[in-house]
PDB file of N, CA and C in Angstrom:
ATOM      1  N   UNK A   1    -122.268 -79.626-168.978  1.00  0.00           N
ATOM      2  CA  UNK A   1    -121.736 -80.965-168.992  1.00  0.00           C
ATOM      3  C   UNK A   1    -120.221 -80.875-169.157  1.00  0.00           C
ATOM      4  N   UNK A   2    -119.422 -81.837-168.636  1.00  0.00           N
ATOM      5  CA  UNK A   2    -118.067 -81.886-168.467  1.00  0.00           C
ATOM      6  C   UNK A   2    -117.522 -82.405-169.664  1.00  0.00           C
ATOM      7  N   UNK A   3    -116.430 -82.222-170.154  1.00  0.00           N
ATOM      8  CA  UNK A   3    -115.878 -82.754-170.934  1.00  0.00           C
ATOM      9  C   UNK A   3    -114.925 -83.800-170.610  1.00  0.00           C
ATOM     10  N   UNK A   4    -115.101 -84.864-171.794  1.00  0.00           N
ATOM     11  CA  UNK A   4    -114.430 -86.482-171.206  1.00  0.00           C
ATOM     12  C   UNK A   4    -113.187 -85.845-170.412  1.00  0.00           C
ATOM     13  N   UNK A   5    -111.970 -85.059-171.034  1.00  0.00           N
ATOM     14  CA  UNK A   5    -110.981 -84.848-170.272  1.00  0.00           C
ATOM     15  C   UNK A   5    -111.143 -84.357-168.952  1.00  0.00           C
ATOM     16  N   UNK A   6    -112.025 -83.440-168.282  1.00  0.00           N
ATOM     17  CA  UNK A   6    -112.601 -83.167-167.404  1.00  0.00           C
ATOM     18  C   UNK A   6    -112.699 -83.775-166.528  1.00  0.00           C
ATOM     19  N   UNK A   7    -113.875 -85.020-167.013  1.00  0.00           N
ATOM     20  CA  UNK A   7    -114.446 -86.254-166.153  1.00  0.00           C
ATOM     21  C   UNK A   7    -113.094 -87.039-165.478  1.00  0.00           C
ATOM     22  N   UNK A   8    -112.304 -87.259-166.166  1.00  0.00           N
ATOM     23  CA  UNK A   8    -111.046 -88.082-166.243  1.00  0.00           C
ATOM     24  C   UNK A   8    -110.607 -87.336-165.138  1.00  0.00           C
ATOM     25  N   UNK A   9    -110.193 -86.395-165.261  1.00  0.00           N
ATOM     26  CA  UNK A   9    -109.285 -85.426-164.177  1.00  0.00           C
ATOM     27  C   UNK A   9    -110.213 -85.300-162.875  1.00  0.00           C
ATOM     28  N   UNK A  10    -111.368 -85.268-163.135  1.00  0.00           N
ATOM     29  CA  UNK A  10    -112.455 -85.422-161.902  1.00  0.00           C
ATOM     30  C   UNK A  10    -111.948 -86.889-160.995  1.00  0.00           C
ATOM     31  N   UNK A  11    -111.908 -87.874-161.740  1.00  0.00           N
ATOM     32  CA  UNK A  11    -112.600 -88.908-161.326  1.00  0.00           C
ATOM     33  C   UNK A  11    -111.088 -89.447-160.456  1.00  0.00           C
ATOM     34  N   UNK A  12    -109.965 -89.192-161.389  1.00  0.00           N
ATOM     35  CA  UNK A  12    -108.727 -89.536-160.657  1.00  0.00           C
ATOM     36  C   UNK A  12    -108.279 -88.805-159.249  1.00  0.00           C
ATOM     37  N   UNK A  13    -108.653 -87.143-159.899  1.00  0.00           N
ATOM     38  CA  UNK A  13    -108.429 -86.663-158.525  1.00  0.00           C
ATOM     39  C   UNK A  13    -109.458 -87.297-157.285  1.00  0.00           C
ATOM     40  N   UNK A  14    -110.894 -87.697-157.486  1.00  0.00           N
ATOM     41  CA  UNK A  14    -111.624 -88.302-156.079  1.00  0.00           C
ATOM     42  C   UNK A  14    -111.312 -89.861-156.128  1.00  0.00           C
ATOM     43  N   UNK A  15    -110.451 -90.318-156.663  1.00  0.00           N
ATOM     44  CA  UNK A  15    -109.699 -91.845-156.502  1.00  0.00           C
ATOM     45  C   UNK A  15    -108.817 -91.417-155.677  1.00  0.00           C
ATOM     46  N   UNK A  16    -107.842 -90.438-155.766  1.00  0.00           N
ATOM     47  CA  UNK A  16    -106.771 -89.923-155.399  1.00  0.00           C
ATOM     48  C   UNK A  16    -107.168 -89.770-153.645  1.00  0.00           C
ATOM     49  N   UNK A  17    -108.368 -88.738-153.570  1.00  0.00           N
ATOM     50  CA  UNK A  17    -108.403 -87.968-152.324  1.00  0.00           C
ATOM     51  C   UNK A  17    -109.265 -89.320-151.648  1.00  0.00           C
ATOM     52  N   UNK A  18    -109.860 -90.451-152.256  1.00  0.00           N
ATOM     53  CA  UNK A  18    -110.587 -91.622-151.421  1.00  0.00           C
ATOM     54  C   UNK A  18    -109.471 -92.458-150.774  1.00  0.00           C
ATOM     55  N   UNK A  19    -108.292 -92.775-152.066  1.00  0.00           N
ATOM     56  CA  UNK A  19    -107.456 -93.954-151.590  1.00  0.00           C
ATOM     57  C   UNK A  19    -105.998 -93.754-151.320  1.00  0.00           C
ATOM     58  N   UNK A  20    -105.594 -92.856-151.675  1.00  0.00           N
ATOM     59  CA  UNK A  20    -104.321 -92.491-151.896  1.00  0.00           C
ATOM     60  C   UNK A  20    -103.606 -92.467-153.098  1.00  0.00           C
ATOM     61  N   UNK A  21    -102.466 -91.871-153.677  1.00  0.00           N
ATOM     62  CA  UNK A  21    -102.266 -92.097-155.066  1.00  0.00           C
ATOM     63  C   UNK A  21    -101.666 -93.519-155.117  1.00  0.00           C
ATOM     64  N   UNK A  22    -100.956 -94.124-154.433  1.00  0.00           N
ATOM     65  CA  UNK A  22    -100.974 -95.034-154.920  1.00  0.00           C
ATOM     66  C   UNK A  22    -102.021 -96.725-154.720  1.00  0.00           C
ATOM     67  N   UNK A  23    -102.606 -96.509-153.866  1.00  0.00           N
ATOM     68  CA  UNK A  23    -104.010 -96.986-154.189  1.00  0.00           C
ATOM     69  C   UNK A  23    -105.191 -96.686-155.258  1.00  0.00           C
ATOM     70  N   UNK A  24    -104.922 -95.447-155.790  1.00  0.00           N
ATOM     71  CA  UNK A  24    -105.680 -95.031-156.963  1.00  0.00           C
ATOM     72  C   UNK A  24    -105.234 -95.818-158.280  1.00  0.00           C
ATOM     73  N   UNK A  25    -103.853 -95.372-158.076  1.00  0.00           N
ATOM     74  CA  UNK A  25    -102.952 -96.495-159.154  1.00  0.00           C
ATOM     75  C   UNK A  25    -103.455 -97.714-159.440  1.00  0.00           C
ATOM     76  N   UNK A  26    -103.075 -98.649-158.290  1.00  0.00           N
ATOM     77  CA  UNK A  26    -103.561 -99.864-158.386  1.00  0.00           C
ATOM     78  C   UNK A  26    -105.103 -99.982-158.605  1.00  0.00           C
ATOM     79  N   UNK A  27    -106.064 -99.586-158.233  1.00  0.00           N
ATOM     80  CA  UNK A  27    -106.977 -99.722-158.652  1.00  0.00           C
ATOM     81  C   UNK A  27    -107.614 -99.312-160.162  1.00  0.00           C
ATOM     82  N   UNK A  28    -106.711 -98.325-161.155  1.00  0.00           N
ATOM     83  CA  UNK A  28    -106.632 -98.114-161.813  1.00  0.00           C
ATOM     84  C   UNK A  28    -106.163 -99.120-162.988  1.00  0.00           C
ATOM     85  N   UNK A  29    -104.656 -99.736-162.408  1.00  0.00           N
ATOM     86  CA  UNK A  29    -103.997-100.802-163.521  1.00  0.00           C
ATOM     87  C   UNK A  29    -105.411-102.083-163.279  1.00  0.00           C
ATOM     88  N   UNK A  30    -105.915-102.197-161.448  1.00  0.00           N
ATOM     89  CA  UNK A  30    -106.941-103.767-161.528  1.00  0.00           C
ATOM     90  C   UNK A  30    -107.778-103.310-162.445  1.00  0.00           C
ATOM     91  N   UNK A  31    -108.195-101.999-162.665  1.00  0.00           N
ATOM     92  CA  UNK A  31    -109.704-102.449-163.664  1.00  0.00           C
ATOM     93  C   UNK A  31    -109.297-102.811-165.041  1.00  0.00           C
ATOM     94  N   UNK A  32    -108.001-101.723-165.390  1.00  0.00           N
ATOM     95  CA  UNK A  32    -107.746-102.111-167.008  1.00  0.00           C
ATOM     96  C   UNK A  32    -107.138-103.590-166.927  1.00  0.00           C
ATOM     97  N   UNK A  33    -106.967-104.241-166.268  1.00  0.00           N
ATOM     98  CA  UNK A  33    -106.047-105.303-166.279  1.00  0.00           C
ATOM     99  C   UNK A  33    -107.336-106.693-166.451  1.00  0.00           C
ATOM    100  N   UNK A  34    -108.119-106.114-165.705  1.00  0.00           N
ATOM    101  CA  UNK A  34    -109.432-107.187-164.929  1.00  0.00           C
ATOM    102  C   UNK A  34    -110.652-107.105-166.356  1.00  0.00           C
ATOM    103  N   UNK A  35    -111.086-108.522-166.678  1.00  0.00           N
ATOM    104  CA  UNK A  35    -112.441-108.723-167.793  1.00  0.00           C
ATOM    105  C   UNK A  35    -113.364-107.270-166.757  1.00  0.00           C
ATOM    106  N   UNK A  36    -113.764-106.265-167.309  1.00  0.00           N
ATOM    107  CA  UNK A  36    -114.888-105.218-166.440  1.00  0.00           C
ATOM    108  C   UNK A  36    -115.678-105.319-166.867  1.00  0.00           C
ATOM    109  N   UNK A  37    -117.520-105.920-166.108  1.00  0.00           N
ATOM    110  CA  UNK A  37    -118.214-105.589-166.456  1.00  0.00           C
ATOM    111  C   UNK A  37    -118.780-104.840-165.568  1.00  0.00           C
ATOM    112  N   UNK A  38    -119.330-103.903-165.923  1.00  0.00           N
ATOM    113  CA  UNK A  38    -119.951-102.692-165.050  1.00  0.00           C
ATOM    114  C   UNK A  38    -121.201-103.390-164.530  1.00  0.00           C
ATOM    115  N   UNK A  39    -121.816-103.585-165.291  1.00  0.00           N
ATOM    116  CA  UNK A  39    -123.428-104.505-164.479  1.00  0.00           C
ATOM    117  C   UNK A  39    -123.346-104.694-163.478  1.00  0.00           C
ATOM    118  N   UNK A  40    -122.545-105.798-163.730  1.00  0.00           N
ATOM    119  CA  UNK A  40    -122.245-106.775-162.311  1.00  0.00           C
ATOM    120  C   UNK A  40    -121.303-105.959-161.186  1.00  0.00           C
ATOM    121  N   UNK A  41    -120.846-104.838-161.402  1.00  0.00           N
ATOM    122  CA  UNK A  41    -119.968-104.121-160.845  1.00  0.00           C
ATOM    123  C   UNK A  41    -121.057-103.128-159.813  1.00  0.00           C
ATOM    124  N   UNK A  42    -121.956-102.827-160.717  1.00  0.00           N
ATOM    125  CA  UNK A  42    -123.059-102.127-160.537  1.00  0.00           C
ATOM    126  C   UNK A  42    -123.635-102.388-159.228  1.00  0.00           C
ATOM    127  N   UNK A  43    -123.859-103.959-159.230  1.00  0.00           N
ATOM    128  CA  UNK A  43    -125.101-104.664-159.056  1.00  0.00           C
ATOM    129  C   UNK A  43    -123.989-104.800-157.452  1.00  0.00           C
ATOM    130  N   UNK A  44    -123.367-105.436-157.751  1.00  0.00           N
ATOM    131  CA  UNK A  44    -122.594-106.006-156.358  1.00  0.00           C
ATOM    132  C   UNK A  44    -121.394-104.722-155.639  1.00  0.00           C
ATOM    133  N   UNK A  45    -121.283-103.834-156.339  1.00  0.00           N
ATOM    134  CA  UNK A  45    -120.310-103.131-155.784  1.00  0.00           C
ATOM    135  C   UNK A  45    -120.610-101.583-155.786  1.00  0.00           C
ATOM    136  N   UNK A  46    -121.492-101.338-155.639  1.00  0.00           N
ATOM    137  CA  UNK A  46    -121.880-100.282-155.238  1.00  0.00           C
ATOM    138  C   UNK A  46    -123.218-100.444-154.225  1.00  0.00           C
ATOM    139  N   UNK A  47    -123.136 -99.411-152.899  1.00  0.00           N
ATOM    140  CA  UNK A  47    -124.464 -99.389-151.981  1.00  0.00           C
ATOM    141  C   UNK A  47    -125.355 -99.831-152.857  1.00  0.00           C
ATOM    142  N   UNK A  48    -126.714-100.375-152.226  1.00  0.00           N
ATOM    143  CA  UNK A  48    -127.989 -99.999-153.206  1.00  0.00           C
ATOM    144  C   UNK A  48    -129.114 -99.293-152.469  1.00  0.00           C
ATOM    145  N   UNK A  49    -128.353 -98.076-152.987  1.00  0.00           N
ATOM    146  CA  UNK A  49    -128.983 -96.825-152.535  1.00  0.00           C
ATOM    147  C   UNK A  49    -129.815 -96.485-154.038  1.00  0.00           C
ATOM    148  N   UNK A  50    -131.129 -95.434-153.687  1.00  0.00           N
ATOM    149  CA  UNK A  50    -132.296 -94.601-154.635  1.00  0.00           C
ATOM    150  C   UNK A  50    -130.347 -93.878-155.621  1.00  0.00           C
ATOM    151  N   UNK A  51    -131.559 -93.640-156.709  1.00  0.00           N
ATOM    152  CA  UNK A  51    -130.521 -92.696-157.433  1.00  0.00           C
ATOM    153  C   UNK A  51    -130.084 -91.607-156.962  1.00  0.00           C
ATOM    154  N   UNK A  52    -131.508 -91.110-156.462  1.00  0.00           N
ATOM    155  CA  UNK A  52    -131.264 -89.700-156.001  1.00  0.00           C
ATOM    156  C   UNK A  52    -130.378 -90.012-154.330  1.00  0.00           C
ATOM    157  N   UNK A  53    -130.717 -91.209-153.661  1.00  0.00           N
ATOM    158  CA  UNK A  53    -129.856 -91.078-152.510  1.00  0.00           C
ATOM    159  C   UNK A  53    -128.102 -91.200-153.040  1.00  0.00           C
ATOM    160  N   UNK A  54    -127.526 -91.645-153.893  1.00  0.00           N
ATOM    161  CA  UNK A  54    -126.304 -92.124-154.512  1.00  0.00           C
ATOM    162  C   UNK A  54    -126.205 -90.523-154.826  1.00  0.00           C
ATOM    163  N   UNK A  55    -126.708 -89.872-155.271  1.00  0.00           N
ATOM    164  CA  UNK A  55    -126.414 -88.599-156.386  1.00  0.00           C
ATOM    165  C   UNK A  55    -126.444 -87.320-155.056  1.00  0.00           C
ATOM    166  N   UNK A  56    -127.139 -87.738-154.157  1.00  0.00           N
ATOM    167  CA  UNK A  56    -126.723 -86.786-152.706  1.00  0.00           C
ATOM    168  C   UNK A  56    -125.289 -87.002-152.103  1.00  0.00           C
ATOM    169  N   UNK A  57    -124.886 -88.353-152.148  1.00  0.00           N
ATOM    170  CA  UNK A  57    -123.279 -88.940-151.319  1.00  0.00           C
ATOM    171  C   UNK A  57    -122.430 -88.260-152.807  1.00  0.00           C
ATOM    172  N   UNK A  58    -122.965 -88.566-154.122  1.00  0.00           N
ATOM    173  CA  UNK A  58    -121.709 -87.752-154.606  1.00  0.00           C
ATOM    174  C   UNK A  58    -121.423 -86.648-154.791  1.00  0.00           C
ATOM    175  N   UNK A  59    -122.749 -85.542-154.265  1.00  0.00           N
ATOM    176  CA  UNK A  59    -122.740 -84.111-154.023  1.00  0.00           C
ATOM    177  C   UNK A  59    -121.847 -83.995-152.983  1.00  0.00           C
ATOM    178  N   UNK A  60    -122.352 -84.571-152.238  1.00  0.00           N
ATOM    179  CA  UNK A  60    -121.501 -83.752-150.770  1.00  0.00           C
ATOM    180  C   UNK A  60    -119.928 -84.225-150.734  1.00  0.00           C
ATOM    181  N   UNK A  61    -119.579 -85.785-151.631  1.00  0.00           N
ATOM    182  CA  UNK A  61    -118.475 -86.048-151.879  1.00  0.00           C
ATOM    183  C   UNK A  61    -117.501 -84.806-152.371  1.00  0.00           C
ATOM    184  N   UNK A  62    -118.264 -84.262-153.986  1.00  0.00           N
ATOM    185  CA  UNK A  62    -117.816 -82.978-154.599  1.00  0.00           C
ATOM    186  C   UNK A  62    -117.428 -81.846-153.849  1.00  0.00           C
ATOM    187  N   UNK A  63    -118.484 -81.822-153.150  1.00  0.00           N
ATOM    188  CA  UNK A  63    -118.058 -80.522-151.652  1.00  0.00           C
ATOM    189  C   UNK A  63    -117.290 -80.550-151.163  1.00  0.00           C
ATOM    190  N   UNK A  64    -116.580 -82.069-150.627  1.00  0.00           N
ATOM    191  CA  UNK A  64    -115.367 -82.160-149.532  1.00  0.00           C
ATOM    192  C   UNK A  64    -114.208 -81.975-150.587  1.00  0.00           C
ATOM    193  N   UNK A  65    -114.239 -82.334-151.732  1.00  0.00           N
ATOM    194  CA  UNK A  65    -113.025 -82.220-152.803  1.00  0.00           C
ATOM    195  C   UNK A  65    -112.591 -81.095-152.977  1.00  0.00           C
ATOM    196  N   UNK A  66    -113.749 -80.008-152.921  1.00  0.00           N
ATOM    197  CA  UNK A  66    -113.369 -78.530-153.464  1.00  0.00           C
ATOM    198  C   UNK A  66    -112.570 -77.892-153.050  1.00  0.00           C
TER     199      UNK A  66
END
């Protein structure tokens, strides 16, 4: 298992390589800036794909990062 600092450095660098850095940015200041609830974030903003289909797109995501 990763460690929070880890995750963090994970998660910015595949913000980074999805949007650009400074699209990562901004999407970074909208969430801290924005009421977040994940639920509803959940629910409406992500595919609704099986777990295991979601957990295959972020494997192969990981792959293209490496």
């Amino acid at each position: 298992m990763k460690t929070e600092s880890e995750l963090r450095l994970d998660g910015m660098q595949a913000l980074i390589h999805a949007l650009g850095l400074v699209d990562a940015e901004r999407f970074v200041a909208a969430v801290s800036r924005d009421r977040f609830d994940y639920t509803e974030w959940r629910q409406r903003g992500l595919p609704l794909l099986s777990l295991d289909a979601l957990a295959a797109q972020a494997n192969r995501l990981s792959e293209t990062l490496k």
